[in-house]
Structures are given as C-alpha cells and as structure tokens.
Protein backbone atom coordinates (compact mmCIF):
# COMPACT_ATOMS: atom_id res chain seq x y z
CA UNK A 1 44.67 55.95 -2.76
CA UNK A 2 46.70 52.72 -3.48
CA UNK A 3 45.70 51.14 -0.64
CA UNK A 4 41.89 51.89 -1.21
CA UNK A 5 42.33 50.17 -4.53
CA UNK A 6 43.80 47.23 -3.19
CA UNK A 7 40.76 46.73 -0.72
CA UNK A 8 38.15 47.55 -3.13
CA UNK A 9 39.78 44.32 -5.00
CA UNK A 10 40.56 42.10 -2.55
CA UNK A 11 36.85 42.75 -1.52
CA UNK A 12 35.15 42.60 -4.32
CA UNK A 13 35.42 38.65 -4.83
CA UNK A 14 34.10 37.53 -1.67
CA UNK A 15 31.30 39.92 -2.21
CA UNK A 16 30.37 38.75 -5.63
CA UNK A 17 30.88 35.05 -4.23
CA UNK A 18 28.16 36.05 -1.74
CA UNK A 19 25.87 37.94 -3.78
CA UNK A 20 25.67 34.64 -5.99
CA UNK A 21 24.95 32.33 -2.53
CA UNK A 22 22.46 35.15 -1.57
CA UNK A 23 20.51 34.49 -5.05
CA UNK A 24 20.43 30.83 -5.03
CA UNK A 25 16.63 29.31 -3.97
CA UNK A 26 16.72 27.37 -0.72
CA UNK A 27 14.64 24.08 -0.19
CA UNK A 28 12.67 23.80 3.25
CA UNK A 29 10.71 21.14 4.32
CA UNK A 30 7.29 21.84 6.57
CA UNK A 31 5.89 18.49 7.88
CA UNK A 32 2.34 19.50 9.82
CA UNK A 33 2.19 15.84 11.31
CA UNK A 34 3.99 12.78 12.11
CA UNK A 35 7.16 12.85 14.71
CA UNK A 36 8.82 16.11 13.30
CA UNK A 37 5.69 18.06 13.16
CA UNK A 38 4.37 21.40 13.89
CA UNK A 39 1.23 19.47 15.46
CA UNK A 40 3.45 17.57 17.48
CA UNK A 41 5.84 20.14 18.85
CA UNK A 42 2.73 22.11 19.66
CA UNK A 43 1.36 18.87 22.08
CA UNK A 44 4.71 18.81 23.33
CA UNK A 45 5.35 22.36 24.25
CA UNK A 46 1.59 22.39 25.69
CA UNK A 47 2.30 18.86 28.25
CA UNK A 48 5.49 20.76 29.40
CA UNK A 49 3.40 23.95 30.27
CA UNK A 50 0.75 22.01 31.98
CA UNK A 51 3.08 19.74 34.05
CA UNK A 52 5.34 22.26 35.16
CA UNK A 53 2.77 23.06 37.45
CA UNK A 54 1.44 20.59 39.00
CA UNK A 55 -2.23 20.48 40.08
CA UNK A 56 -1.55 18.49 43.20
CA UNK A 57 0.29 20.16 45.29
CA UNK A 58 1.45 17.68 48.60
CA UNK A 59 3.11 18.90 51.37
C-alpha cells in the first residue's frame, strides 16, 4: 500500500503540471496567400503531380 502512495505522489505533480499546459490557449497562424500559403502549397503540390508524369514521353 506504501508503495501505491508513493506513486500516486510522485505522479500527481507532473500530471497537474500537464493538466495546466493542456488548458493554456495556443496561437496559430493561417496565411491563405503569399510564400507560406495554403494557395501556394496547393500550386505547388499540383506542378509536382503534373510533372511527375510527363506528357512527352521520348524513347
């Protein structure tokens, strides 16, 4: 039983420590255009797709 108690102690401050983290707000940052967009990882993602194929095919 002792050595329940001694875990339910030593666990209980990293778990409050974490429950506090856990109900903090975060801050995020959505950018729809410029360099770091969605717009422009979207044109991106869509030239790799179209050149990984390419439509000439030589021989």
């Amino acid at each position: 039983m002792a050595a329940l108690n001694a875990y339910s102690s030593a666990a209980a401050i990293p778990l409050a420590r974490l429950n506090e983290r856990l109900n903090e707000p975060f801050v995020t940052v959505n950018t729809v255009t410029g360099d770091l967009g969605i717009k422009q990882a979207q044109d991106d993602y869509q030239r790799l797709v179209n050149n990984k194929s390419p439509k000439n095919k030589r021989r």
